[in-house]
N, C-alpha and C. Protein backbone atom coordinates (compact mmCIF):
# COMPACT_ATOMS: atom_id res chain seq x y z
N UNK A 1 120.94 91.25 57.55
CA UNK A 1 120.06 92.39 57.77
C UNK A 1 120.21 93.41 56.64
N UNK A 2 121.36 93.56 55.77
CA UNK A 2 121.32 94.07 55.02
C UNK A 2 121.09 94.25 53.92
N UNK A 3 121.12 92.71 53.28
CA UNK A 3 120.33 92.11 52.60
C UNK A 3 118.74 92.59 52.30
N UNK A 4 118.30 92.37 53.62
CA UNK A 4 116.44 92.45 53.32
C UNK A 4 116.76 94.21 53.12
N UNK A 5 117.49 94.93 53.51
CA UNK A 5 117.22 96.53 53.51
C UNK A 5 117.67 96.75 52.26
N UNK A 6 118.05 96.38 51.54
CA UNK A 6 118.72 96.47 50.27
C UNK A 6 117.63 95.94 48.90
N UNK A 7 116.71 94.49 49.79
CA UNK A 7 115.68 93.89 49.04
C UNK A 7 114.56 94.69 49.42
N UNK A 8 114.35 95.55 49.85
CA UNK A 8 113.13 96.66 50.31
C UNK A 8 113.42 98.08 49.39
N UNK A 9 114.49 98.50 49.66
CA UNK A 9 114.77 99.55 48.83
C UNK A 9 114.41 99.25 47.39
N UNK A 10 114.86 98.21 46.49
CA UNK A 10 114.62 97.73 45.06
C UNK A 10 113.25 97.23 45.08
N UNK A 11 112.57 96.55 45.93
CA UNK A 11 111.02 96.52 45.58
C UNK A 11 110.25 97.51 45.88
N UNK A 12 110.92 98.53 46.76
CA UNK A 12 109.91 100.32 46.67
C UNK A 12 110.14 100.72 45.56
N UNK A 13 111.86 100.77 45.10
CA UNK A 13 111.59 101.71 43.56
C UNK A 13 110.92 100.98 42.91
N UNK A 14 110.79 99.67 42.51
CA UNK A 14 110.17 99.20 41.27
C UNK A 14 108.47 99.66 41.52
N UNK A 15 107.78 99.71 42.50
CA UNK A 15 106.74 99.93 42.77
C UNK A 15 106.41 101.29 42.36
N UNK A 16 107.12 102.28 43.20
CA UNK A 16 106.85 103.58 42.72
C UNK A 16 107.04 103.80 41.24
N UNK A 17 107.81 103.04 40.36
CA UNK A 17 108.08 103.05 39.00
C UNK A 17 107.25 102.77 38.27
N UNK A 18 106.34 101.48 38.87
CA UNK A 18 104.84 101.11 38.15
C UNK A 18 104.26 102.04 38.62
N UNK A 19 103.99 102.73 39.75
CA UNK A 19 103.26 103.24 40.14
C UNK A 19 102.73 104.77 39.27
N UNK A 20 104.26 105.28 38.74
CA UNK A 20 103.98 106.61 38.39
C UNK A 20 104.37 105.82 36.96
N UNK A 21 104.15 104.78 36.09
CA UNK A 21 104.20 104.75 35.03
C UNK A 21 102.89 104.28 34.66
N UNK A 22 101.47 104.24 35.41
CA UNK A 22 100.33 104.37 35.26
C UNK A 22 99.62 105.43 35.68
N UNK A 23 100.46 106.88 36.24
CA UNK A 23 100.18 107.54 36.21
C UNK A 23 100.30 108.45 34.94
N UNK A 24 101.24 108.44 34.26
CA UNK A 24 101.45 108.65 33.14
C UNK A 24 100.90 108.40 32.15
N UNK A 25 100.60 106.87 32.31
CA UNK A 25 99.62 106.65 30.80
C UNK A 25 97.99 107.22 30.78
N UNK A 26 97.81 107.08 32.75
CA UNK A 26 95.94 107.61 33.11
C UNK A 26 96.06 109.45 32.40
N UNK A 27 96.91 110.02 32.96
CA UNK A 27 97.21 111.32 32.18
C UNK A 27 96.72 111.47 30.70
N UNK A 28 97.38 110.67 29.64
CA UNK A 28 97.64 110.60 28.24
C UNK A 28 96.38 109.91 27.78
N UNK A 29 95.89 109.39 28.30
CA UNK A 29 94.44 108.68 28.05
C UNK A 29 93.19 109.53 28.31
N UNK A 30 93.36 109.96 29.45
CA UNK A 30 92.50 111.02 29.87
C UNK A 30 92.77 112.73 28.99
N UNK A 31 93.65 113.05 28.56
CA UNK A 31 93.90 114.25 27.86
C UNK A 31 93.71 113.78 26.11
N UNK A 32 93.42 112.75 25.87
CA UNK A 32 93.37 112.38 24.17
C UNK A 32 92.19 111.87 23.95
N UNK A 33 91.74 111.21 25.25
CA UNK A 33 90.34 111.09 24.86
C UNK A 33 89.10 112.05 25.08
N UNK A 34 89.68 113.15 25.77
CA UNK A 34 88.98 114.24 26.23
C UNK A 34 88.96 114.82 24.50
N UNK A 35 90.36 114.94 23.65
CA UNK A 35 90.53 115.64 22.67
C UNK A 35 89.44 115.06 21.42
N UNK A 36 89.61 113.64 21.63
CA UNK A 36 88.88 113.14 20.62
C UNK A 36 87.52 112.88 21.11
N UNK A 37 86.76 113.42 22.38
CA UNK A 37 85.49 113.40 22.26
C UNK A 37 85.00 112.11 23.20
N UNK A 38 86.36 111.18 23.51
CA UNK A 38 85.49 110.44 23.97
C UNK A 38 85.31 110.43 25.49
N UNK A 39 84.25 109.42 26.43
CA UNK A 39 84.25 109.14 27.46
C UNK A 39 85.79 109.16 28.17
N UNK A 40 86.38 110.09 28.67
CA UNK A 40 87.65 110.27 29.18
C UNK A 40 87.75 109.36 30.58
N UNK A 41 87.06 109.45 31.41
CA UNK A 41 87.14 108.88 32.26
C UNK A 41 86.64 107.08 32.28
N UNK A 42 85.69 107.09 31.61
CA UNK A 42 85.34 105.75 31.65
C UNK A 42 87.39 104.84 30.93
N UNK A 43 87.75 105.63 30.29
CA UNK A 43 88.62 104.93 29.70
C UNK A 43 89.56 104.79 30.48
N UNK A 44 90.00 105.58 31.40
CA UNK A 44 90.84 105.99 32.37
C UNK A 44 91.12 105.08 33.49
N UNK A 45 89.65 104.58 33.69
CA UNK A 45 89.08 103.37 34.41
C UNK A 45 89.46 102.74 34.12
N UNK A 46 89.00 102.16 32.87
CA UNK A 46 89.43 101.21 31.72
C UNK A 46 90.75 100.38 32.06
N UNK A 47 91.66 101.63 31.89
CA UNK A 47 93.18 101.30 31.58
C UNK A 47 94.15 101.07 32.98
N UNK A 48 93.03 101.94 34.00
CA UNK A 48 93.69 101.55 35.54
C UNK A 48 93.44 99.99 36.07
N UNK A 49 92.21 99.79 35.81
CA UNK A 49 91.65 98.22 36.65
C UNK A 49 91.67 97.00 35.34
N UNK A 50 91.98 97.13 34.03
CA UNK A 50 92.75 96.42 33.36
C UNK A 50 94.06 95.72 33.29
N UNK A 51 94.33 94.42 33.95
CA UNK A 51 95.60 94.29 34.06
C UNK A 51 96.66 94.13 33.16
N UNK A 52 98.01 94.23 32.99
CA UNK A 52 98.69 93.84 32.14
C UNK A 52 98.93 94.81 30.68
N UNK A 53 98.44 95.96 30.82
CA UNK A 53 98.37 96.87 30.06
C UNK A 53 97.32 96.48 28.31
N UNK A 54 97.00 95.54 29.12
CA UNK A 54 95.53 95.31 28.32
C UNK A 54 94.53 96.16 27.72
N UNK A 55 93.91 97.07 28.85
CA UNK A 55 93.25 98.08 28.73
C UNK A 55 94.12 99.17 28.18
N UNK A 56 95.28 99.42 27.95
CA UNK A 56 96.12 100.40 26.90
C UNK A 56 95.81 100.13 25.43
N UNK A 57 95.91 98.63 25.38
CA UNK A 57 96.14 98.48 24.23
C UNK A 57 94.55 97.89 23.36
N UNK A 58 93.65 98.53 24.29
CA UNK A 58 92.05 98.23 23.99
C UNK A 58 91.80 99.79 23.77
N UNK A 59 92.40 100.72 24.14
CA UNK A 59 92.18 102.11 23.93
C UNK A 59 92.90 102.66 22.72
N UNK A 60 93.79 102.01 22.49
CA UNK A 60 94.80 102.40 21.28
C UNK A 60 94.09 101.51 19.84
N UNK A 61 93.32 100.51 20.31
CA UNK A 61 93.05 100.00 18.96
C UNK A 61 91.35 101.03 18.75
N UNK A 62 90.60 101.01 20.07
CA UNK A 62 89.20 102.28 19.80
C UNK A 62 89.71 103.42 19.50
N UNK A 63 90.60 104.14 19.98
CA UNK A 63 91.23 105.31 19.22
C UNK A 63 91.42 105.54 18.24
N UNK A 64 91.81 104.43 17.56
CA UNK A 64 91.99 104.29 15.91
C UNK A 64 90.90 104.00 14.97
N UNK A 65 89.77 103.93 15.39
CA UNK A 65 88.63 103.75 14.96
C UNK A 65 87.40 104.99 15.37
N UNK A 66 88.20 105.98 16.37
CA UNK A 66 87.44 106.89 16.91
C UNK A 66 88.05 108.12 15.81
N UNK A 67 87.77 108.97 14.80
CA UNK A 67 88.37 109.82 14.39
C UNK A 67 87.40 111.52 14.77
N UNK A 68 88.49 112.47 14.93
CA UNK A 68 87.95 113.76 15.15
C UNK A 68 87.33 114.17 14.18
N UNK A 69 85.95 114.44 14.00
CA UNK A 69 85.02 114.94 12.72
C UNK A 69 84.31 116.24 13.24
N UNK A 70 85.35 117.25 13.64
CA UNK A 70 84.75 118.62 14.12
C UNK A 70 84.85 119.34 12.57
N UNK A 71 85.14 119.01 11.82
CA UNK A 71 84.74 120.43 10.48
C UNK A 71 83.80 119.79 10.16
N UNK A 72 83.15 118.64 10.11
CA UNK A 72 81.84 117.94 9.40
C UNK A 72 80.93 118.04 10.30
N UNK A 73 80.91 118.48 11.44
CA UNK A 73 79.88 118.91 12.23
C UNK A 73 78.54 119.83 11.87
N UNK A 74 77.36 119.75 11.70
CA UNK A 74 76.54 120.23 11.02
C UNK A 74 76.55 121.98 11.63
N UNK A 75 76.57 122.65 10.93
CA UNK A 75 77.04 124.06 11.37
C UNK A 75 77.65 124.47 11.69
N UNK A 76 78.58 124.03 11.69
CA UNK A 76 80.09 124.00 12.49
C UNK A 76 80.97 124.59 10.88
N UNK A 77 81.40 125.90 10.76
CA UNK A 77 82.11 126.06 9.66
C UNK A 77 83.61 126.57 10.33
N UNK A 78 84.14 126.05 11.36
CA UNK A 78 85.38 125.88 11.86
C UNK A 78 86.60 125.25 11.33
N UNK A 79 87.25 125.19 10.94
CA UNK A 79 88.67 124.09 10.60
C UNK A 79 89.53 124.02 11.60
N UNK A 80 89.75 122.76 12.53
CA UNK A 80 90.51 122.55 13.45
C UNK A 80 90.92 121.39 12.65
N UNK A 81 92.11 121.46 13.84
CA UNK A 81 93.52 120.54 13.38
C UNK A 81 93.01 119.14 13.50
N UNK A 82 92.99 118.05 12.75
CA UNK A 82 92.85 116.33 13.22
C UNK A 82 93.78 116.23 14.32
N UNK A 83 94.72 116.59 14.94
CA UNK A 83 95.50 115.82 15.93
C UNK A 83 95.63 117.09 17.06
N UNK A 84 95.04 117.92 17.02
CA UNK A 84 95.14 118.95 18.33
C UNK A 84 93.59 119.75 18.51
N UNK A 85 93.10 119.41 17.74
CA UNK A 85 91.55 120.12 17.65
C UNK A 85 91.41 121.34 17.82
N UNK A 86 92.58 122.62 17.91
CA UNK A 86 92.58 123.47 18.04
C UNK A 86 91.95 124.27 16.21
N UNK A 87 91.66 125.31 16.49
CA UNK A 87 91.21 126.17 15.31
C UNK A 87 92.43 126.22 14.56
N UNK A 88 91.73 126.22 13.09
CA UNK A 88 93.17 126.43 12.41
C UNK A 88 92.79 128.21 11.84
């Protein structure tokens, strides 16, 4: 009997461990793609119902091909940062 209570305890933590370690990445996906402009949520999606961290690593290779072009913006005579988009 103590056994299975012992094999319950270690398959809750590991669960809650995946659990809040896709909460973490939906966070970081959703706050960088918001930064860089893109569809935040569609990606978010993306990376939740993607198994195998597949959809991470489908966002990390469009990310790298997605670049922030807010000073080349037509009227836009702003200078923000490439990696925080804040005003410089």
């Amino acid at each position: 009997m103590e056994e299975n209570l012992t094999w319950l305890i270690v398959m809750s933590l590991l669960a809650l461990l995946f659990l809040s370690l896709n909460v973490l990445i939906a966070v970081f996906i959703y706050k960088d793609a918001s930064r860089r402009r893109m569809n935040a949520w569609l990606w978010v999606t993306a990376v939740i119902y993607i198994p195998n961290f597949i959809g991470l690593i489908l966002y990390l290779l469009a990310r790298k091909q997605h670049h922030i072009h807010a000073a080349s913006d037509a009227g836009n005579q702003d200078i923000r940062c490439p990696h925080c988009g804040h005003l410089i």
